[in-house]
PDB file of N, CA and C in Angstrom:
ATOM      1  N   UNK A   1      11.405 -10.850  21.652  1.00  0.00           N
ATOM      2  CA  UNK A   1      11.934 -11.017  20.318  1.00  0.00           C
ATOM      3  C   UNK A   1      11.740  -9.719  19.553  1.00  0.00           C
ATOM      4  N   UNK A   2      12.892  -8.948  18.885  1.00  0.00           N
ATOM      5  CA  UNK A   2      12.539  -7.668  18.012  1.00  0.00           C
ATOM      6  C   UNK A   2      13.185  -8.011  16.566  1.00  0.00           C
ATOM      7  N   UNK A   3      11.905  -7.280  16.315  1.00  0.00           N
ATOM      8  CA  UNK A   3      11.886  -7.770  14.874  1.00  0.00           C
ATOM      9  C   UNK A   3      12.186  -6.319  13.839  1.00  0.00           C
ATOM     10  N   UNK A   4      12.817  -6.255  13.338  1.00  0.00           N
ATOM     11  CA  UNK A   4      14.109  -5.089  12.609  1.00  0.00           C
ATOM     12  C   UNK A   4      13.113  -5.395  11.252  1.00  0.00           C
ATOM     13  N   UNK A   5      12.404  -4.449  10.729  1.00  0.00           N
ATOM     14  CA  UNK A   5      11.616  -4.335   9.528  1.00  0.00           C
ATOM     15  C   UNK A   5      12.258  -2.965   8.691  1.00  0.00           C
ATOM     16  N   UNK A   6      13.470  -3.222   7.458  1.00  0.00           N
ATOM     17  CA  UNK A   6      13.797  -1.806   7.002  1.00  0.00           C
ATOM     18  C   UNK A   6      13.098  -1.544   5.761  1.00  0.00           C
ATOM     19  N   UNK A   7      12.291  -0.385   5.654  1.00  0.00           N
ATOM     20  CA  UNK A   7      11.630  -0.261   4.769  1.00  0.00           C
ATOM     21  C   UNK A   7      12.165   0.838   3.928  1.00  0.00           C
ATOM     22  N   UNK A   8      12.718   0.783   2.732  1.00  0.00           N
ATOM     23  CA  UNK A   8      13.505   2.361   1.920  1.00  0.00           C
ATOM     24  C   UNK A   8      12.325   3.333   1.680  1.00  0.00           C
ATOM     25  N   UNK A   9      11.925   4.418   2.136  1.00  0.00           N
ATOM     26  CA  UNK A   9      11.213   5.318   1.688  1.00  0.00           C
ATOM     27  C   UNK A   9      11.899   6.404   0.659  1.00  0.00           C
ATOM     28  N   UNK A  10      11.323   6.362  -0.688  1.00  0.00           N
ATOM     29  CA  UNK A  10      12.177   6.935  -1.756  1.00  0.00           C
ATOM     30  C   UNK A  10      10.638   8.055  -1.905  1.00  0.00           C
ATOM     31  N   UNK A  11      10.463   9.116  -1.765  1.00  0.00           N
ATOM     32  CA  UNK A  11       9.519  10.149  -1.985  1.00  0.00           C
ATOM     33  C   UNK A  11      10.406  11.387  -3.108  1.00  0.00           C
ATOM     34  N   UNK A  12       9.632  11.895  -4.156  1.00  0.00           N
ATOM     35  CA  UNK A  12       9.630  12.338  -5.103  1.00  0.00           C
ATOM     36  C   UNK A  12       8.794  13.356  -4.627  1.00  0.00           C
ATOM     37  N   UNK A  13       8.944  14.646  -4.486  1.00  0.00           N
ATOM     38  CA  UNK A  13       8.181  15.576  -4.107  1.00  0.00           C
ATOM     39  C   UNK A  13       7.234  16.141  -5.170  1.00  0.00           C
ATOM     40  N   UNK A  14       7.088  15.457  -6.121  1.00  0.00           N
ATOM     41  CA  UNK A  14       6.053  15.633  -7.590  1.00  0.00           C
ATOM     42  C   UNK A  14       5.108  14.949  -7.301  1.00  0.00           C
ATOM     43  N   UNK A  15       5.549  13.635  -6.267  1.00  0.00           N
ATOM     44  CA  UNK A  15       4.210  12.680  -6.088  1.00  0.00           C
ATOM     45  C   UNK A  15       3.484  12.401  -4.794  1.00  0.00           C
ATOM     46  N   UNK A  16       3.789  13.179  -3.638  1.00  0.00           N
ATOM     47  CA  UNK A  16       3.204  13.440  -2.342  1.00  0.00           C
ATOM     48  C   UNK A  16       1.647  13.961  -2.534  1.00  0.00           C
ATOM     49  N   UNK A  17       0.612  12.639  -3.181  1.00  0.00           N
ATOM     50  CA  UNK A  17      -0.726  13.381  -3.653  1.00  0.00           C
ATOM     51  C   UNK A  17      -1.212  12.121  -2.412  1.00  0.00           C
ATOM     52  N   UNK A  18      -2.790  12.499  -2.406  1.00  0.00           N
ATOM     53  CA  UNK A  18      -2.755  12.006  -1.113  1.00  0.00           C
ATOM     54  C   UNK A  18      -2.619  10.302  -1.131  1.00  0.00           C
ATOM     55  N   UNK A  19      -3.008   9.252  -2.496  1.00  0.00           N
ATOM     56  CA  UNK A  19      -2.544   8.011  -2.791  1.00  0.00           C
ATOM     57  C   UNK A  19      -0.967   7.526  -2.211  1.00  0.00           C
ATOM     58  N   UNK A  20       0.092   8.609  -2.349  1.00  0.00           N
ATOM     59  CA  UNK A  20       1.015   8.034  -1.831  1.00  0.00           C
ATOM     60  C   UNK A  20       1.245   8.435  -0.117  1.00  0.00           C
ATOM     61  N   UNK A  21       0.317   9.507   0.396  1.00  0.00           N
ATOM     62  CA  UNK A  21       0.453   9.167   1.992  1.00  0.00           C
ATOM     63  C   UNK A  21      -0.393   8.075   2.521  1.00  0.00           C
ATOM     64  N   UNK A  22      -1.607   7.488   1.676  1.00  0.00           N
ATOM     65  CA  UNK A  22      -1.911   6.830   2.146  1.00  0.00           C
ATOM     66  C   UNK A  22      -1.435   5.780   2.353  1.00  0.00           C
ATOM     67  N   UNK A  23      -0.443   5.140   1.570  1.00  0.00           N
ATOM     68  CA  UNK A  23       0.477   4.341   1.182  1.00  0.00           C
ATOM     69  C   UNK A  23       1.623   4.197   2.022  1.00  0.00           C
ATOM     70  N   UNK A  24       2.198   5.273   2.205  1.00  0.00           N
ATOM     71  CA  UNK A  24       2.774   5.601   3.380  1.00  0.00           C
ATOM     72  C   UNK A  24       2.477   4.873   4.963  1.00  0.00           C
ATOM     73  N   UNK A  25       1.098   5.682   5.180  1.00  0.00           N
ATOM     74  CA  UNK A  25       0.721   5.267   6.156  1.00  0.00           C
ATOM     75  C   UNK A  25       0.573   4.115   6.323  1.00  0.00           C
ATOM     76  N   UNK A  26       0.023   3.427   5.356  1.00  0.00           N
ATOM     77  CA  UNK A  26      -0.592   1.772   5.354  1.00  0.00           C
ATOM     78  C   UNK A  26       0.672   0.731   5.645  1.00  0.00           C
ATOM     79  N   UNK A  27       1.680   1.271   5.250  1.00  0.00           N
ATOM     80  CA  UNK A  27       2.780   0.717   5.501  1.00  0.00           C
ATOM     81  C   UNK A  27       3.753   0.596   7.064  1.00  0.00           C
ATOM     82  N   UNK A  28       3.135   2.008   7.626  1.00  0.00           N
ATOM     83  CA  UNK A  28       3.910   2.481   9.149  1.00  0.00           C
ATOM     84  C   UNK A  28       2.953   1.872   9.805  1.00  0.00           C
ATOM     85  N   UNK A  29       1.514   1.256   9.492  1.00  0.00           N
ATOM     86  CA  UNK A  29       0.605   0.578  10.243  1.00  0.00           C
ATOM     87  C   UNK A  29       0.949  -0.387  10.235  1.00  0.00           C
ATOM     88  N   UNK A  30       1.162  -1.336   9.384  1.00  0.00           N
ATOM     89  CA  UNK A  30       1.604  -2.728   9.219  1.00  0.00           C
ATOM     90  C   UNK A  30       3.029  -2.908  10.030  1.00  0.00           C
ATOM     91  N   UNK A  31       4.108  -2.100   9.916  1.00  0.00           N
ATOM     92  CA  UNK A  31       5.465  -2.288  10.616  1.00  0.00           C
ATOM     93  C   UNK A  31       4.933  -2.127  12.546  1.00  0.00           C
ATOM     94  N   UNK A  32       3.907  -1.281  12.856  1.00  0.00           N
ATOM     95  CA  UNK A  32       3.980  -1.197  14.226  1.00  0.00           C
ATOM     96  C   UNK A  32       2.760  -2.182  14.840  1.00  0.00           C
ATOM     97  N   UNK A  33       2.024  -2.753  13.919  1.00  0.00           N
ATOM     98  CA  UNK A  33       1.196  -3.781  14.069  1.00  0.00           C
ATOM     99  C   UNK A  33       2.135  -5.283  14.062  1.00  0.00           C
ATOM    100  N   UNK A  34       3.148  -5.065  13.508  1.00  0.00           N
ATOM    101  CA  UNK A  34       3.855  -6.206  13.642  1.00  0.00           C
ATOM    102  C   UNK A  34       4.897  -6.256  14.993  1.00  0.00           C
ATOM    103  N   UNK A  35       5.168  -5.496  14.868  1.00  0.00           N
ATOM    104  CA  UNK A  35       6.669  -5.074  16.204  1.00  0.00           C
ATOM    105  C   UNK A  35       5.172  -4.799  17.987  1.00  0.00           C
ATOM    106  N   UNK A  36       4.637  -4.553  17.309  1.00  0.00           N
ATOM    107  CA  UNK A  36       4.029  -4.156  18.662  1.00  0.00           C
ATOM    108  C   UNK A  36       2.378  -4.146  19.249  1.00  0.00           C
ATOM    109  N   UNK A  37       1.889  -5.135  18.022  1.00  0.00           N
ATOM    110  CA  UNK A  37       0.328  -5.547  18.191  1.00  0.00           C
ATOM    111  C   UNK A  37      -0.309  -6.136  19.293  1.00  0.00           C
ATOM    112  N   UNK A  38       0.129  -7.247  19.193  1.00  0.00           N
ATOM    113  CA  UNK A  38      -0.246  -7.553  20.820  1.00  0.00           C
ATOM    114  C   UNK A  38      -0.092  -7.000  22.209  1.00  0.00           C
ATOM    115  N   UNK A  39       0.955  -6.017  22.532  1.00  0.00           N
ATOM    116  CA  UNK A  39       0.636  -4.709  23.382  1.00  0.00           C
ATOM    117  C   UNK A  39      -0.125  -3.535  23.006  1.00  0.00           C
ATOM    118  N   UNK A  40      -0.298  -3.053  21.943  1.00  0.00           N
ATOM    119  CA  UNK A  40      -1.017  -2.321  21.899  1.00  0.00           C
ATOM    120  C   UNK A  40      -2.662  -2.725  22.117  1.00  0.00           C
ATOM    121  N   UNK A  41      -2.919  -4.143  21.335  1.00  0.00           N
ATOM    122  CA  UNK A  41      -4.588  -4.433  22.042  1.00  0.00           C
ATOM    123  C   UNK A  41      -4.398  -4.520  23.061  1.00  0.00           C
ATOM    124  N   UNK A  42      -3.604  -5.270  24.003  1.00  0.00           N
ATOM    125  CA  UNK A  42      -3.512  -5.457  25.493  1.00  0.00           C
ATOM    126  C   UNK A  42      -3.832  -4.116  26.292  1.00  0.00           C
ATOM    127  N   UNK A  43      -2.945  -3.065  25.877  1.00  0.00           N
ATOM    128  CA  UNK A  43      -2.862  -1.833  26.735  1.00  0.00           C
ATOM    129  C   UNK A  43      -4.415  -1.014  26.115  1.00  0.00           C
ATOM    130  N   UNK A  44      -5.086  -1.110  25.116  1.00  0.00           N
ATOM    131  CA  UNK A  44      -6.347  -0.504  24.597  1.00  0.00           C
ATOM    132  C   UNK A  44      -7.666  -1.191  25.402  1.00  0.00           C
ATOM    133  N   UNK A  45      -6.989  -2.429  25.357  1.00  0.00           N
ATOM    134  CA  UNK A  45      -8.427  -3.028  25.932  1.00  0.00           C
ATOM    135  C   UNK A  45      -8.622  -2.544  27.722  1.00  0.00           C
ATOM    136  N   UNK A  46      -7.044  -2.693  28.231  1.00  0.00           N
ATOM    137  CA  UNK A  46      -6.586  -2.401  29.516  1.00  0.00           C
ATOM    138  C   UNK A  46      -7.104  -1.012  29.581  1.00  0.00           C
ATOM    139  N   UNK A  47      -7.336   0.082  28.980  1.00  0.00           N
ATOM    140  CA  UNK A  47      -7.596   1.231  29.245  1.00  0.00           C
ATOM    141  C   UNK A  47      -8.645   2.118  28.562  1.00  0.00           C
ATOM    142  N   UNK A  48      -9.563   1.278  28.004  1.00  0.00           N
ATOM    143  CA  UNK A  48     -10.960   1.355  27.067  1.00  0.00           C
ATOM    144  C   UNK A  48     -10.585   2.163  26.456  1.00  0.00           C
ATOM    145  N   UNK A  49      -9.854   1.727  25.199  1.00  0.00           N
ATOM    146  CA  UNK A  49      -8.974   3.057  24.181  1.00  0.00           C
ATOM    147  C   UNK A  49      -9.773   2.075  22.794  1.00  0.00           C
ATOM    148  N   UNK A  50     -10.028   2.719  21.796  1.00  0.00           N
ATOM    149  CA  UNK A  50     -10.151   2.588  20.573  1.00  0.00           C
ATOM    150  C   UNK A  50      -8.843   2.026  20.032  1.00  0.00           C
ATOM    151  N   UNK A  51      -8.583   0.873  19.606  1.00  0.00           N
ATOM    152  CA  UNK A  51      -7.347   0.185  18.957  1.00  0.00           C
ATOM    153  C   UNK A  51      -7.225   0.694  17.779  1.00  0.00           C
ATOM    154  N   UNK A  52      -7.799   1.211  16.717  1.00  0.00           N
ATOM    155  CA  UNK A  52      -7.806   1.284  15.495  1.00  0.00           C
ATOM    156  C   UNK A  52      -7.053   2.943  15.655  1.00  0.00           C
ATOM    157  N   UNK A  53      -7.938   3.639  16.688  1.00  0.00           N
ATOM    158  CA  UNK A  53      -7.452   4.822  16.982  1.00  0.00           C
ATOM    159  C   UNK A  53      -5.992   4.901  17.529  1.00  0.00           C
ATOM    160  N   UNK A  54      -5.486   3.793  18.564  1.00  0.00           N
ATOM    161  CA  UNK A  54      -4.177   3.985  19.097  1.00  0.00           C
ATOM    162  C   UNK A  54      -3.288   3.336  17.600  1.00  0.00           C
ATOM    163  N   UNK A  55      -3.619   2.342  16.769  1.00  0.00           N
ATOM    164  CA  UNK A  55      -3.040   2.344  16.248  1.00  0.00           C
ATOM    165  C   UNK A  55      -2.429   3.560  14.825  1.00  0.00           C
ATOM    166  N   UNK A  56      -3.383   3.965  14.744  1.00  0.00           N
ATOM    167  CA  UNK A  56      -3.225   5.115  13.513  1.00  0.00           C
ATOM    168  C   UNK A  56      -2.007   6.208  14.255  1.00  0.00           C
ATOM    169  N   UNK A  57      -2.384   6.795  15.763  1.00  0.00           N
ATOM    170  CA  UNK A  57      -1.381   7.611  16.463  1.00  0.00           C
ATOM    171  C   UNK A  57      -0.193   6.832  16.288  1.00  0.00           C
ATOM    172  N   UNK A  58       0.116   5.708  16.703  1.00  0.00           N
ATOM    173  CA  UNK A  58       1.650   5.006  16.629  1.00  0.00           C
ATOM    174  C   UNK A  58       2.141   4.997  15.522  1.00  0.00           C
ATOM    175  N   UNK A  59       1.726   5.060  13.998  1.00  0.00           N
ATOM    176  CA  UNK A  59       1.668   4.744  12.601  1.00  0.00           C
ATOM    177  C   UNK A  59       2.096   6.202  12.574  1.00  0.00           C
ATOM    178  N   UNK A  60       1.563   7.173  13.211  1.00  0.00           N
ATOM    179  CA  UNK A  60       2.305   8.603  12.715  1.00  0.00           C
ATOM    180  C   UNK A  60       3.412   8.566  13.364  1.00  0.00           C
ATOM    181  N   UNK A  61       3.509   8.282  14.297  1.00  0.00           N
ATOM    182  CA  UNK A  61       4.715   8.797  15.284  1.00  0.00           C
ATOM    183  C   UNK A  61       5.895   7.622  14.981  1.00  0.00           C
ATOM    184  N   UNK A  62       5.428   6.989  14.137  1.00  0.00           N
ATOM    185  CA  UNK A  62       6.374   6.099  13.766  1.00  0.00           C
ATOM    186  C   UNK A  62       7.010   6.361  12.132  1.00  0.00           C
ATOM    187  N   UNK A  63       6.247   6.635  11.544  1.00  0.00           N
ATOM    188  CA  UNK A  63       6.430   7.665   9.962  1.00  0.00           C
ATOM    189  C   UNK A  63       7.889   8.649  10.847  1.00  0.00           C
ATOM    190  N   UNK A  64       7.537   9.624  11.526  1.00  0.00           N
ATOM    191  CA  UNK A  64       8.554  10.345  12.377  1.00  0.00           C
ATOM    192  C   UNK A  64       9.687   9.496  12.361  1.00  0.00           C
ATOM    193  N   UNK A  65      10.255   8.351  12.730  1.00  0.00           N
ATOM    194  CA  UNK A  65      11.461   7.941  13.027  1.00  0.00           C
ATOM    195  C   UNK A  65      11.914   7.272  11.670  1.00  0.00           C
ATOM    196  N   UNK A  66      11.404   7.290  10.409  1.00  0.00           N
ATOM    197  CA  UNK A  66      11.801   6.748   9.334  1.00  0.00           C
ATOM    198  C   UNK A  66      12.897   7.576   8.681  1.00  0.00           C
ATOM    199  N   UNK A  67      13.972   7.329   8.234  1.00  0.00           N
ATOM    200  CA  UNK A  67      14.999   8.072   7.345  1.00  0.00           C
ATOM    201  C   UNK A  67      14.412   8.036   6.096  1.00  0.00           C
ATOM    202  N   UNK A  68      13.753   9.220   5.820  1.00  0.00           N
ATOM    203  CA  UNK A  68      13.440   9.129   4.322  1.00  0.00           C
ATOM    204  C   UNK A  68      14.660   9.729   3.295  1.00  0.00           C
ATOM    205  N   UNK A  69      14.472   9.377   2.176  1.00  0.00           N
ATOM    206  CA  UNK A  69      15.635   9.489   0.970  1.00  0.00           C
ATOM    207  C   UNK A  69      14.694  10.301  -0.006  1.00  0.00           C
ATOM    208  N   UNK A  70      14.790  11.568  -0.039  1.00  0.00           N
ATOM    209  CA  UNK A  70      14.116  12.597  -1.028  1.00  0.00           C
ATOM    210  C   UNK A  70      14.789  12.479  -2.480  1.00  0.00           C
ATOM    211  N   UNK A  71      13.949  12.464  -3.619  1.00  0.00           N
ATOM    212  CA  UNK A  71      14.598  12.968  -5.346  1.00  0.00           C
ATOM    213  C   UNK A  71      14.136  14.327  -5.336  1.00  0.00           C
ATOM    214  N   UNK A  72      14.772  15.140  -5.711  1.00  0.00           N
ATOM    215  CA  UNK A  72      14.457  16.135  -5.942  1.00  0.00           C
ATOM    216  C   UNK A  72      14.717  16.532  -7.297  1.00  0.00           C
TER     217      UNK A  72
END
């Protein structure tokens, strides 16, 4: 089952302080914790990986595939 989560990223380059990457991030965690949580503990536990750690790497590399919409 895939689950299509579109999230609008509207960034203002006045406000990239670190509150809104964290925000950011907290958000690309939650979308790949949803689409892909239960493989990722599966494959962490399967390969004595830190989950919190594989998840933060997927949360970036997933920020990467977002179409962001800049104000300038």
């Amino acid at each position: 089952m895939d689950i299509h989560i579109s999230i609008p990223f509207r960034l203002n380059f006045n406000n990239l302080d670190r509150e809104t990457q964290e925000h950011l991030m907290q958000q690309s965690k939650q979308e790949v914790e949803q689409k892909f949580g239960e493989d990722l503990k599966a494959y962490a536990a399967q390969n004595h990986l830190d989950y919190d750690q594989l998840l933060e790497e997927e949360a970036i590399k997933n920020l990467y595939n977002h179409q962001f919409k800049f104000t300038i």
